[in-house]
C-alpha atoms as a PDB file:
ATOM      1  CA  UNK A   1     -13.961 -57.765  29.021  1.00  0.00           C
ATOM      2  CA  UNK A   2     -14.487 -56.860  25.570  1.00  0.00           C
ATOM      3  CA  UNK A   3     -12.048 -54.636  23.943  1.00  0.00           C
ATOM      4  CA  UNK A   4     -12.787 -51.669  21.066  1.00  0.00           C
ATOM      5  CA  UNK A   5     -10.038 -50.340  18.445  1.00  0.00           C
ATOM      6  CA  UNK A   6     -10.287 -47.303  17.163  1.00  0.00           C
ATOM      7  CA  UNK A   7      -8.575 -46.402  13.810  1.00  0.00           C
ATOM      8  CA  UNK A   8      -8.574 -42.685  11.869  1.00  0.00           C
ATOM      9  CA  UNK A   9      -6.832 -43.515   8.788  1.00  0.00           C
ATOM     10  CA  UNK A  10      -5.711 -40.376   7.093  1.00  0.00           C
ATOM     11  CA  UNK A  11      -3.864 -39.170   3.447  1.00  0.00           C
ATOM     12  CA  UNK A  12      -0.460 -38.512   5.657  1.00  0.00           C
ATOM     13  CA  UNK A  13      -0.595 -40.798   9.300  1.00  0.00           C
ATOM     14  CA  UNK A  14      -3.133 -43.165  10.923  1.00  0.00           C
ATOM     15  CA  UNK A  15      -4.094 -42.901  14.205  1.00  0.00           C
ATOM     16  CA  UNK A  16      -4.778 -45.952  16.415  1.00  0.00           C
ATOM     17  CA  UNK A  17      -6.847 -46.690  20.151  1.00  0.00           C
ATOM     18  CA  UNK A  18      -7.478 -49.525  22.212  1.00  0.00           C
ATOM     19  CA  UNK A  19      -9.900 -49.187  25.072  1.00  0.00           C
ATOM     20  CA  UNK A  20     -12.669 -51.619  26.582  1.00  0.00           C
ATOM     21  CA  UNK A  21     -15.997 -50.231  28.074  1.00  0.00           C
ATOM     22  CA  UNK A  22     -14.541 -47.464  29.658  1.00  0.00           C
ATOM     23  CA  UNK A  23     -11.187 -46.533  29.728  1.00  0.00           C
ATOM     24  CA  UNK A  24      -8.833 -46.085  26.909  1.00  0.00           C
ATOM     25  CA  UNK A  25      -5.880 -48.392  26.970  1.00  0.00           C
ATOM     26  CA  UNK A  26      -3.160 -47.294  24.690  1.00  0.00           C
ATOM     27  CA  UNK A  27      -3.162 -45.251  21.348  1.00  0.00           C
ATOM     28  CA  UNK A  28      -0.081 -44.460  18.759  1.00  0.00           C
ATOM     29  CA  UNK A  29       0.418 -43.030  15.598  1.00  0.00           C
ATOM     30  CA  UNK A  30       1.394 -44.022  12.772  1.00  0.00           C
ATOM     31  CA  UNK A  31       2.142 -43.647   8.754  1.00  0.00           C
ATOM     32  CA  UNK A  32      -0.477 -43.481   6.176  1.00  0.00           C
ATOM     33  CA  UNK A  33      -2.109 -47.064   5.326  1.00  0.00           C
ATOM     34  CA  UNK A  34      -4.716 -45.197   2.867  1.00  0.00           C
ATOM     35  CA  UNK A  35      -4.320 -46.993  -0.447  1.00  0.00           C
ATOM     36  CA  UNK A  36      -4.694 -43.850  -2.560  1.00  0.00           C
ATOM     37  CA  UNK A  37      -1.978 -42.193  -1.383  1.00  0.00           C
ATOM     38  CA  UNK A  38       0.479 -45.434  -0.775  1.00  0.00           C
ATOM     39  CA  UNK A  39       1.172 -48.786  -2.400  1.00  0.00           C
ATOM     40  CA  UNK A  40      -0.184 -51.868  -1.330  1.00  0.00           C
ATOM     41  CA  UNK A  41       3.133 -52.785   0.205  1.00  0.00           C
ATOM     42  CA  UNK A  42       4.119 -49.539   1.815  1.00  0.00           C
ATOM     43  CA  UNK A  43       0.856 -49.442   3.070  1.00  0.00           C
ATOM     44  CA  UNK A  44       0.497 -53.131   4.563  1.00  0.00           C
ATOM     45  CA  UNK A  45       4.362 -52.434   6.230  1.00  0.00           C
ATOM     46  CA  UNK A  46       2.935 -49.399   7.848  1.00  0.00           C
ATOM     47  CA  UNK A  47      -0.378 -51.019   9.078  1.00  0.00           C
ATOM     48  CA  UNK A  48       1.886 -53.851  10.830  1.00  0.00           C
ATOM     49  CA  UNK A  49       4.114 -51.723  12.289  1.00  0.00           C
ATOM     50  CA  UNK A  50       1.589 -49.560  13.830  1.00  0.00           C
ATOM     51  CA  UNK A  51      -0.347 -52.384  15.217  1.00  0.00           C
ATOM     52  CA  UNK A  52       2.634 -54.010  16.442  1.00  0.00           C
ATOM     53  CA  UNK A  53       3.438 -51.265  18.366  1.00  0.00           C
ATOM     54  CA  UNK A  54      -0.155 -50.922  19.789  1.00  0.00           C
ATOM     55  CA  UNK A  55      -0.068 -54.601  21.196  1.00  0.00           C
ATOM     56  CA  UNK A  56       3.454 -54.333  22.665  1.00  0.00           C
ATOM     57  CA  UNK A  57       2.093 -51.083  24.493  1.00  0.00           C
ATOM     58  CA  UNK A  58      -1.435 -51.998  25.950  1.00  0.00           C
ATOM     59  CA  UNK A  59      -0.392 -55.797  26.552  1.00  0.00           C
ATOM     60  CA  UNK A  60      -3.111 -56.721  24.516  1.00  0.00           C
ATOM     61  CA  UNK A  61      -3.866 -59.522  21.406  1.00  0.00           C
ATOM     62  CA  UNK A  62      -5.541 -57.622  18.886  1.00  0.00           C
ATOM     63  CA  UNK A  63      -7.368 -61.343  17.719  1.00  0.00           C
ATOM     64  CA  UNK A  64      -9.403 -60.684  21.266  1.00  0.00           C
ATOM     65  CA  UNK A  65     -10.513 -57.297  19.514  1.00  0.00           C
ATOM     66  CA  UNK A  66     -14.504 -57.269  20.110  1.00  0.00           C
ATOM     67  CA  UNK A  67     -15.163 -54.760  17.392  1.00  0.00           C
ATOM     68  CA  UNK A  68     -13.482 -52.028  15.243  1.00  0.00           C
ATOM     69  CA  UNK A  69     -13.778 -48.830  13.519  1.00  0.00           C
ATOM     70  CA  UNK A  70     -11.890 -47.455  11.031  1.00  0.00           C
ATOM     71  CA  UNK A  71     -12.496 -43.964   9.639  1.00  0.00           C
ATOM     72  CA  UNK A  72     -11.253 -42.674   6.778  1.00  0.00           C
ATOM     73  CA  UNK A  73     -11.590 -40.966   3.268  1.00  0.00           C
ATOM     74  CA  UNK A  74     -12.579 -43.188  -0.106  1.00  0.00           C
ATOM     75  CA  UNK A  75     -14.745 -45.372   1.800  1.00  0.00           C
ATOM     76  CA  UNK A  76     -16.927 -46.595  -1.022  1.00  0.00           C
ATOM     77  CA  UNK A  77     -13.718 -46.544  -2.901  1.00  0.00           C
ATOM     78  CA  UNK A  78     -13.210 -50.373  -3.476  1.00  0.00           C
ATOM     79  CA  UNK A  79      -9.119 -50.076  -3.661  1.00  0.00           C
ATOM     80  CA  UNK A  80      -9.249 -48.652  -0.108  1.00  0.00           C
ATOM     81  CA  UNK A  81     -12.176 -50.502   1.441  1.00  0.00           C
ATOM     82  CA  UNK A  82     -10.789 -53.937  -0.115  1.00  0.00           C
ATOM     83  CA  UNK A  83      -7.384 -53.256   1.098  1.00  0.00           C
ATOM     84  CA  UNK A  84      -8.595 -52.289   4.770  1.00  0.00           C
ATOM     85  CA  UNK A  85     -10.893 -55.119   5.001  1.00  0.00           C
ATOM     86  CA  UNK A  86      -8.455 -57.835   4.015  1.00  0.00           C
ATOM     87  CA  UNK A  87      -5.649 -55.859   6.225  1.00  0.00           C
ATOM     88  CA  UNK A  88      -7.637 -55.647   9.576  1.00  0.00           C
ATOM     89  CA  UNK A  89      -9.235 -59.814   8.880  1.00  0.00           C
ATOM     90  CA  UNK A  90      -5.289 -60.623   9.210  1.00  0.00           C
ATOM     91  CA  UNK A  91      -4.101 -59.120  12.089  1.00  0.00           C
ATOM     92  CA  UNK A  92      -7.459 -57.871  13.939  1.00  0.00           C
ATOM     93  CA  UNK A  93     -10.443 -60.149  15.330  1.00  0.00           C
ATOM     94  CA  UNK A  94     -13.529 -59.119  15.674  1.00  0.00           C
ATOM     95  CA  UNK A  95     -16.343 -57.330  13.741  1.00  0.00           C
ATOM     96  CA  UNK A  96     -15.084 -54.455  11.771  1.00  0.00           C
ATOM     97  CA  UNK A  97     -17.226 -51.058  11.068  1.00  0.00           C
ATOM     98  CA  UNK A  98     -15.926 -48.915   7.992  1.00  0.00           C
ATOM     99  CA  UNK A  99     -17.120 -45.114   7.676  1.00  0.00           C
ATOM    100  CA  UNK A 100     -15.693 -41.887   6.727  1.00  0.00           C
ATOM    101  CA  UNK A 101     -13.676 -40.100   8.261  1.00  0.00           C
ATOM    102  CA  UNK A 102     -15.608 -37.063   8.464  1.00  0.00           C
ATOM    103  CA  UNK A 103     -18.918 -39.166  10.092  1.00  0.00           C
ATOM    104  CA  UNK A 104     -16.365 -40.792  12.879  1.00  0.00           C
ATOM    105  CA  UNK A 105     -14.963 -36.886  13.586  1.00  0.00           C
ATOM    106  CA  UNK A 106     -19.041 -36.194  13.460  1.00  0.00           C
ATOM    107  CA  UNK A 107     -19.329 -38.564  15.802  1.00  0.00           C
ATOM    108  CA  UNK A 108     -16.854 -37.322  18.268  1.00  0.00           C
ATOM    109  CA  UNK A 109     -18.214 -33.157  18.201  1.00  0.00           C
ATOM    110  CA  UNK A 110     -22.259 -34.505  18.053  1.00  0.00           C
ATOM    111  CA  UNK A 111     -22.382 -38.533  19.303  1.00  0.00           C
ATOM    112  CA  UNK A 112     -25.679 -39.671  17.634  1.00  0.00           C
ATOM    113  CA  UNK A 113     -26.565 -36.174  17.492  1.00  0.00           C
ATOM    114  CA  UNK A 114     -27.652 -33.388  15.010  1.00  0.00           C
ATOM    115  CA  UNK A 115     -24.937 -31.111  14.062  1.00  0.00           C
ATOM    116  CA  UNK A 116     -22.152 -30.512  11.419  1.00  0.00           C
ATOM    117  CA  UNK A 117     -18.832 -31.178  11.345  1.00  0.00           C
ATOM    118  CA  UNK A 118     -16.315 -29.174   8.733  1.00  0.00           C
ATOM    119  CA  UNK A 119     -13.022 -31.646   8.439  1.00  0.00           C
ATOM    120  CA  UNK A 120      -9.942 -30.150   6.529  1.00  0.00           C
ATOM    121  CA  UNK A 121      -6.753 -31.861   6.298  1.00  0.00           C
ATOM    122  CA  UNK A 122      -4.584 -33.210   3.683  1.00  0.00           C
ATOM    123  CA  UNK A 123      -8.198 -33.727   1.840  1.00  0.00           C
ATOM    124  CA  UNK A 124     -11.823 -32.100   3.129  1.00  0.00           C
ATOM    125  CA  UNK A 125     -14.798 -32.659   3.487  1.00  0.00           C
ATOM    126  CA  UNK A 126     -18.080 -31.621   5.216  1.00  0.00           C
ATOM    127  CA  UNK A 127     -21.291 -33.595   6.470  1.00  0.00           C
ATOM    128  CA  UNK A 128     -24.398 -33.187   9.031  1.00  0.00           C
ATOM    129  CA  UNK A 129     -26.985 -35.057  10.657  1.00  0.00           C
ATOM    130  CA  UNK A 130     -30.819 -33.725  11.450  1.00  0.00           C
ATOM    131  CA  UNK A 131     -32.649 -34.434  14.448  1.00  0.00           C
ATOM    132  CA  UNK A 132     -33.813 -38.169  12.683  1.00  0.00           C
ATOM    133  CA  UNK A 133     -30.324 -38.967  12.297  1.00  0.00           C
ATOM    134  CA  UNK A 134     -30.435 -39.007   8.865  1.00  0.00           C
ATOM    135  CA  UNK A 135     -26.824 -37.936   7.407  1.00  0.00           C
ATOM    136  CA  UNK A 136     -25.556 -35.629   4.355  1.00  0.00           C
ATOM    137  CA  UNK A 137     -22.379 -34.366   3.396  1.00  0.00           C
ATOM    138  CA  UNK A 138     -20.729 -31.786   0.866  1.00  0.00           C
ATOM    139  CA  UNK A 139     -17.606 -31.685  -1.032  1.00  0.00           C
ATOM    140  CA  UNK A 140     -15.006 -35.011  -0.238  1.00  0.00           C
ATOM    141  CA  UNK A 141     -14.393 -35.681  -4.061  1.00  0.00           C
ATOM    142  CA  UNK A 142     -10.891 -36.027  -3.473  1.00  0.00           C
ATOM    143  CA  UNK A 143      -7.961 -33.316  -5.012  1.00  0.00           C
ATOM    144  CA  UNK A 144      -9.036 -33.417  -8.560  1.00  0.00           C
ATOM    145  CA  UNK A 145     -12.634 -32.343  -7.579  1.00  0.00           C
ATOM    146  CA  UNK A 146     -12.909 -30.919  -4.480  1.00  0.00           C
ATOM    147  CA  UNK A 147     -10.959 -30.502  -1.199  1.00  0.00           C
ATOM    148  CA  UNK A 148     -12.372 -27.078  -0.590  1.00  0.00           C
ATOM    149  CA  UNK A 149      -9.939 -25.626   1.904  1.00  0.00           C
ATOM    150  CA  UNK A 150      -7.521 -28.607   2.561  1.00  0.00           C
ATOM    151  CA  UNK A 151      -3.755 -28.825   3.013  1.00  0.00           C
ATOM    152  CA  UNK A 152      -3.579 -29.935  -0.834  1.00  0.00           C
ATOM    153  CA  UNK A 153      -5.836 -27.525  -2.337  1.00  0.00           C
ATOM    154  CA  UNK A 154      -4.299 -24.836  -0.612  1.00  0.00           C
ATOM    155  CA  UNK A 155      -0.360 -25.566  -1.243  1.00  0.00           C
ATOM    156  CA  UNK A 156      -1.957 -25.784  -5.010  1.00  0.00           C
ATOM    157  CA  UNK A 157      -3.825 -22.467  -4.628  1.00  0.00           C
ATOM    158  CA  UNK A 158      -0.935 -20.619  -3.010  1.00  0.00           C
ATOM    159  CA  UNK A 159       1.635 -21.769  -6.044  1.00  0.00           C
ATOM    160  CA  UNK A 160      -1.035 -20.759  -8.805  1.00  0.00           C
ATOM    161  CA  UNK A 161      -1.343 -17.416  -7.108  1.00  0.00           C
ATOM    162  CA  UNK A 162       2.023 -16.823  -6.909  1.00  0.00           C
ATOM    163  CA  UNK A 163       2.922 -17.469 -10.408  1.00  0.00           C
ATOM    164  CA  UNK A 164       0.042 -15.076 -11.184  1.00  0.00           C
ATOM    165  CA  UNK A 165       1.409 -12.739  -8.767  1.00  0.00           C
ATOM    166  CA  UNK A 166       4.729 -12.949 -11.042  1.00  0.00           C
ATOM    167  CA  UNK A 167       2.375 -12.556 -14.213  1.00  0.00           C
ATOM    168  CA  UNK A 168       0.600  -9.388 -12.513  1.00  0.00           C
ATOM    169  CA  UNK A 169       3.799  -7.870 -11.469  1.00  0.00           C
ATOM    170  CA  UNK A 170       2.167  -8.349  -7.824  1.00  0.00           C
ATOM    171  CA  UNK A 171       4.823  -8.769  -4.808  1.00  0.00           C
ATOM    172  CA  UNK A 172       4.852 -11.436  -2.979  1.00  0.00           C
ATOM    173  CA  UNK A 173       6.962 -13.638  -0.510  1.00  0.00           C
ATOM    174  CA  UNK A 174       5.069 -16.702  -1.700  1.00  0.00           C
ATOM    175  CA  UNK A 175       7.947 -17.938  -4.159  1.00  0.00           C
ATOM    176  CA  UNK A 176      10.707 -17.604  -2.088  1.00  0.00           C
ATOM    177  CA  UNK A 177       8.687 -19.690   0.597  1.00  0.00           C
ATOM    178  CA  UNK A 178       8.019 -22.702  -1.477  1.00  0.00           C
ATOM    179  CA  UNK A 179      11.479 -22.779  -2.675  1.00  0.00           C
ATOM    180  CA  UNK A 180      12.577 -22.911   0.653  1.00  0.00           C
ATOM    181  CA  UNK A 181      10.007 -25.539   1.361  1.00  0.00           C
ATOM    182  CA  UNK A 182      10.799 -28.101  -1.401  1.00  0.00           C
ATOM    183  CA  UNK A 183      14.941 -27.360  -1.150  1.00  0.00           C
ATOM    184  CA  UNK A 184      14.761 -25.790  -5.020  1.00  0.00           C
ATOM    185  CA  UNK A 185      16.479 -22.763  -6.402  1.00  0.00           C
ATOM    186  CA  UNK A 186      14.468 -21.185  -9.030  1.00  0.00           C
ATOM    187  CA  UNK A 187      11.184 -20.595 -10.344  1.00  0.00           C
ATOM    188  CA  UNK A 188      11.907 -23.010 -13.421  1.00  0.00           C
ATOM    189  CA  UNK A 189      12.389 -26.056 -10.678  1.00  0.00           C
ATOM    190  CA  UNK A 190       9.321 -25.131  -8.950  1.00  0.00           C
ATOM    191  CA  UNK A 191       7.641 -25.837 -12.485  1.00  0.00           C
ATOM    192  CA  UNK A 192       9.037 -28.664 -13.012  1.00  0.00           C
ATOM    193  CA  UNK A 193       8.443 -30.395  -9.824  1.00  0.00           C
ATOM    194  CA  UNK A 194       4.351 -29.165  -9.165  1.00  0.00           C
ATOM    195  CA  UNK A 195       3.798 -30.159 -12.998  1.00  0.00           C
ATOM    196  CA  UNK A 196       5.438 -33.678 -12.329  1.00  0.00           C
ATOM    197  CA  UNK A 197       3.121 -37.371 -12.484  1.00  0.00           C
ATOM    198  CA  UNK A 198       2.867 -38.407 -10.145  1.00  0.00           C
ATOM    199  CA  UNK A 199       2.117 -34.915  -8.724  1.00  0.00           C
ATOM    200  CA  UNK A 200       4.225 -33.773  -5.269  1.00  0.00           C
ATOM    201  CA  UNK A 201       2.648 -33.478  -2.036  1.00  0.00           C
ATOM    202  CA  UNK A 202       1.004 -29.739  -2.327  1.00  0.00           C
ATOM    203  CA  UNK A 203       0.180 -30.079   1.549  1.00  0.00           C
ATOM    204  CA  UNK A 204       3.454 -29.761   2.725  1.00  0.00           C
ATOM    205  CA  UNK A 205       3.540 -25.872   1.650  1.00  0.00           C
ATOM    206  CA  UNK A 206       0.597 -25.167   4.132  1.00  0.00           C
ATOM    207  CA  UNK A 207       2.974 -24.407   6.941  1.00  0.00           C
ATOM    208  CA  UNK A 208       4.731 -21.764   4.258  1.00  0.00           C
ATOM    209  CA  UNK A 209       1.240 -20.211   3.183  1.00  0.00           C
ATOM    210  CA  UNK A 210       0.769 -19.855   6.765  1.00  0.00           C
ATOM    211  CA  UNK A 211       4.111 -18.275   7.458  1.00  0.00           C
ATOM    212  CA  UNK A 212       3.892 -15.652   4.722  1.00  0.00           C
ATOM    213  CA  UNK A 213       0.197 -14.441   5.154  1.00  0.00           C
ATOM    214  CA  UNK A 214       0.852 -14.013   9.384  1.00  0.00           C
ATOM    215  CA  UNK A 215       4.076 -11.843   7.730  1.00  0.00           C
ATOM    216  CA  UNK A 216       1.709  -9.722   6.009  1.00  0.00           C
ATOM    217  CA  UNK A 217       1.939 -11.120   2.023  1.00  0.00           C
ATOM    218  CA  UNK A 218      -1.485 -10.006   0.482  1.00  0.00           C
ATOM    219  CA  UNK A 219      -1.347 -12.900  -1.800  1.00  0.00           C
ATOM    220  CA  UNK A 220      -1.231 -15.691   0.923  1.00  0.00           C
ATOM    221  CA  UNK A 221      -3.644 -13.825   2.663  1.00  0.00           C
ATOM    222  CA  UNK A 222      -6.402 -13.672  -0.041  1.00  0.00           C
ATOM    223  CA  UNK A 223      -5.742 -17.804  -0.832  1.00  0.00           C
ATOM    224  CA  UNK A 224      -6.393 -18.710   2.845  1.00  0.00           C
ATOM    225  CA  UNK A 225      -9.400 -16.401   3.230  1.00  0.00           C
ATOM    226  CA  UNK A 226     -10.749 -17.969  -0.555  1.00  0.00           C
ATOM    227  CA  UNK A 227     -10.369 -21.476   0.921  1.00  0.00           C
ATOM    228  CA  UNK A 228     -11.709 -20.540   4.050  1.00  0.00           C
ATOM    229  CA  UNK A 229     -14.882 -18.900   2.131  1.00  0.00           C
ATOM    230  CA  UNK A 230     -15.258 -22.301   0.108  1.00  0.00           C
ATOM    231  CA  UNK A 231     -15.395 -24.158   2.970  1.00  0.00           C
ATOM    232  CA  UNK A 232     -18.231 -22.178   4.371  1.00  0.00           C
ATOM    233  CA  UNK A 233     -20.185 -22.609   0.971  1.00  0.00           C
ATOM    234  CA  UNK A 234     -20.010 -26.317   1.953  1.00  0.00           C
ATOM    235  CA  UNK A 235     -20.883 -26.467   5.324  1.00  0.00           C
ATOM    236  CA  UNK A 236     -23.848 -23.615   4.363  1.00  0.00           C
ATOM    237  CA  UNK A 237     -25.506 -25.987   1.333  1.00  0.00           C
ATOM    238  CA  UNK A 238     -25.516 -28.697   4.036  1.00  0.00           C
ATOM    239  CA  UNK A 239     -27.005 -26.405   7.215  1.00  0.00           C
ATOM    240  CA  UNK A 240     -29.788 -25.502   5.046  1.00  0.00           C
ATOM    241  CA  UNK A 241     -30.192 -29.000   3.647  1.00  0.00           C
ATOM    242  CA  UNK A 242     -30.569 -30.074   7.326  1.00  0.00           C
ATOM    243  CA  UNK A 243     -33.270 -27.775   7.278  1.00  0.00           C
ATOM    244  CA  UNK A 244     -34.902 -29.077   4.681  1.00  0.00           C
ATOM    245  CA  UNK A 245     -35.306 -32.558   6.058  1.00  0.00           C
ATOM    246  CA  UNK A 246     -37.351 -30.953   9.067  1.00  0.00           C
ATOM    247  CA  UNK A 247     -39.673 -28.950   7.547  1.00  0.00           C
ATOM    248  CA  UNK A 248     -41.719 -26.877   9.779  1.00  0.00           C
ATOM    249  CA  UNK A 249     -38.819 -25.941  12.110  1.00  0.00           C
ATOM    250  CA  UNK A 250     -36.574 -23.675  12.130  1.00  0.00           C
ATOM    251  CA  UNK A 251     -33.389 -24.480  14.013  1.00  0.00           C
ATOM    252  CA  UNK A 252     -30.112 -23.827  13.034  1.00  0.00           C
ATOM    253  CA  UNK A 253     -27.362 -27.006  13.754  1.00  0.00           C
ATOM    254  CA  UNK A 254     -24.163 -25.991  15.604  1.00  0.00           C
ATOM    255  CA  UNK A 255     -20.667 -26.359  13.758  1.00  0.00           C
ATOM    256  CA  UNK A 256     -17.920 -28.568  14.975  1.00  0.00           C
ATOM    257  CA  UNK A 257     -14.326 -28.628  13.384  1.00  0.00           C
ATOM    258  CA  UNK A 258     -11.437 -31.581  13.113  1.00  0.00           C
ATOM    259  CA  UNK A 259      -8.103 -32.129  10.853  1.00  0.00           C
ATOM    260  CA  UNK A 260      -4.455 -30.379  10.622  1.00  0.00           C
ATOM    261  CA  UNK A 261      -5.821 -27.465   8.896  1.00  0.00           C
ATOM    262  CA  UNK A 262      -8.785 -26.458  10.731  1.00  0.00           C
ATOM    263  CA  UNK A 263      -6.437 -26.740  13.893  1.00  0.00           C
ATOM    264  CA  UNK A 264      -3.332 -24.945  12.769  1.00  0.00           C
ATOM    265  CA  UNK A 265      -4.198 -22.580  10.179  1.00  0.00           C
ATOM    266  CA  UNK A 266      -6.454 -20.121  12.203  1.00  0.00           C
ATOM    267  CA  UNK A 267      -7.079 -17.757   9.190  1.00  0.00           C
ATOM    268  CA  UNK A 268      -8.849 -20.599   7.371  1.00  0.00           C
ATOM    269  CA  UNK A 269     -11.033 -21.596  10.267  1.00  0.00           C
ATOM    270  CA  UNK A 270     -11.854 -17.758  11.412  1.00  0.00           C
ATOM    271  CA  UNK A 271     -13.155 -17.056   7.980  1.00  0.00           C
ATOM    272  CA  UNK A 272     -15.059 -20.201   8.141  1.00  0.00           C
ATOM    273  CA  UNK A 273     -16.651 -19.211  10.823  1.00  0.00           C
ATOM    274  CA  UNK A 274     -17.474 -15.631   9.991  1.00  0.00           C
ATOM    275  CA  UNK A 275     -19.157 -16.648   6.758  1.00  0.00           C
ATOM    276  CA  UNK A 276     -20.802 -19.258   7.895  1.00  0.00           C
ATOM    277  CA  UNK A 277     -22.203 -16.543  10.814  1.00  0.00           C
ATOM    278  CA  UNK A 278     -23.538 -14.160   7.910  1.00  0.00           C
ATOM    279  CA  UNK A 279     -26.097 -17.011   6.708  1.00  0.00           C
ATOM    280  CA  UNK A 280     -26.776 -18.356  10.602  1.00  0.00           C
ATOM    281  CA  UNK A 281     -26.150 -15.751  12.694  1.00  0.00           C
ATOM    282  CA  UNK A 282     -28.078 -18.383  15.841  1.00  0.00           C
ATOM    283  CA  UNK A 283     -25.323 -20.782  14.722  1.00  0.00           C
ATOM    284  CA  UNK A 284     -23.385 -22.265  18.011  1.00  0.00           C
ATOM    285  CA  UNK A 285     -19.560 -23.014  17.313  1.00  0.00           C
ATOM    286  CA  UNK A 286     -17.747 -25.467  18.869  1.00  0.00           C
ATOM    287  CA  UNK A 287     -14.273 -24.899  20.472  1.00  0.00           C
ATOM    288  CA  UNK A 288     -11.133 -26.113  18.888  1.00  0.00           C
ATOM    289  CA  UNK A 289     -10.929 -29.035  17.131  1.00  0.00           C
ATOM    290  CA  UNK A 290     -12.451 -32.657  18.005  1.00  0.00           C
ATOM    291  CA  UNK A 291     -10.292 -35.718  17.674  1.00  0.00           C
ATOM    292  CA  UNK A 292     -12.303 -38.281  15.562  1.00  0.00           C
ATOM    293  CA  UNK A 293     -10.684 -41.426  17.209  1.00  0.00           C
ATOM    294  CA  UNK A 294     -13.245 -40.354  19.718  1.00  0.00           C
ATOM    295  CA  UNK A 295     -16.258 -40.910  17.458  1.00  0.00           C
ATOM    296  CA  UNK A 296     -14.342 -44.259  15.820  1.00  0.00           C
ATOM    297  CA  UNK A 297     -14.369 -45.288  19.375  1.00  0.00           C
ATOM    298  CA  UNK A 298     -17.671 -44.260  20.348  1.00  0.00           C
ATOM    299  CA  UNK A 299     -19.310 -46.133  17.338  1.00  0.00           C
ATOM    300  CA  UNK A 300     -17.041 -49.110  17.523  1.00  0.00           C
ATOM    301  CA  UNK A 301     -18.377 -49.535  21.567  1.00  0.00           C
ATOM    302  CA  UNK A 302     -21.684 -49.166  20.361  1.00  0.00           C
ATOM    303  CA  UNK A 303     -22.026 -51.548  17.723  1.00  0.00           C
ATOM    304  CA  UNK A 304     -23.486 -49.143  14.711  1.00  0.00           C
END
């Protein structure tokens, strides 16, 4: 029997699956083991545990592991792919397939099929594949570049807006969320703390924007629907780039979405989607949200 692991290694937990040709066996969940947004030895402890706990569950040695994938962000990072090679080669046997996260998550809307897939989480990022197979991607340049629409970019947003809110003389229930969030009790903490190195964890206010723009708040409402909008821009540069690589016919890919945000923060993914309409109005949208341990798992049984 040959057995498959499945790994979608994200900025805040890692997911984990065992299965063999055709049933899954066990999955859990555990803490972040990417190595930009942990220490080497935070990271390793986390990896162990995790796996641990997936061979006490499914009764299984991972060294009889056939093959794995692992999916996550920075892949042609060295510092994470180094890190996640030598990890796995410890405690994992078998062949070992590393992509990003947003082709595994491709991979479980569109297996080895055209289409586009729009991920937003902690980080974003957005890629398709034509009819050929042949693969492109927008945005995924990490916080300082990119990250159109994530959990990061928008806790940042929301806190710029609401100190320009302050500035404008603009109300807005914004402030009084985040100091809620991050346990502070003025403005002047909240300064300190988002202008600190290392910088705090901007996704954790997501839930907050969320809160405050389903309350009514204008200003939460405009920084979702913004983030929303440049996530569309994305996933639009690579429909019509999809295009390109077919000349001669016109077809129009459908849209799949994965990741925290694109699941919980509705406003985000409806504008998405509405934008995203104007430009392709032919476009077909997937339901929900796909869970890319599906692809990992797909590409780790097949072999590519």
């Amino acid at each position: 029997m040959s057995l498959f692991l499945a790994v979608d290694a994200g900025g805040t937990k890692t997911d984990y699956l065992i299965a063999d040709e055709v049933r899954e066996i066990a999955r859990v969940r555990g803490a972040t083991i990417k190595r930009m947004r942990t220490d080497e030895h935070t990271a390793s402890g986390n990896l162990h545990t995790a796996l641990t706990e997936l061979a006490a569950l499914s009764g299984v040695a991972l060294s009889s592991v056939t093959r794995t994938c692992i999916g996550t962000a920075g892949e042609t990072v060295p510092l994470v792919t180094d890190f996640l090679r030598a990890a796995f080669d410890e405690f994992v046997g078998g062949e070992l397939i590393l992509l990003g996260d947003v082709e595994i998550a491709l991979d479980a809307a569109f297996p080895g099929q055209p289409g586009v897939l729009v991920l937003a989480g902690t980080g974003s990022n957005v890629a398709g594949r034509d009819k050929l197979g042949a693969l492109t991607s927008a945005g995924g340049y990490g916080p300082a570049l990119a990250d159109q629409g994530s959990g990061h970019r928008i806790g940042q947003e929301a806190l710029r807006a609401a100190f320009r809110a302050i500035d404008e003389g603009q109300p807005t229930t914004l402030l009084q969320a985040v100091l809620d969030a991050w346990q502070l009790s003025s403005a002047e903490q909240i300064i300190a703390v988002a202008n600190q190195i290392p910088s705090p964890d901007f996704s954790r206010l997501t839930h907050a924007v969320l809160r405050c723009a389903e309350a009514g708040d204008q200003v939460a409402n405009s920084v979702l629907r913004r983030e929303g909008e440049d996530l569309a821009h994305l996933a639009c540069l690579v429909m019509r780039r999809l295009r390109q690589l077919t000349p001669g016919e016109h077809w129009t890919p459908p849209l799949a979405f994965a990741g925290s945000i694109m699941e919980n923060l509705l406003p985000v993914r409806h504008t998405l989607t509405a934008t995203v309409e104007e430009e392709f109005p032919a476009v077909r949208v997937l339901d929900g949200v796909v869970d890319p341990l599906n692809g990992a798992l797909w590409r780790a049984r097949n072999g590519h």
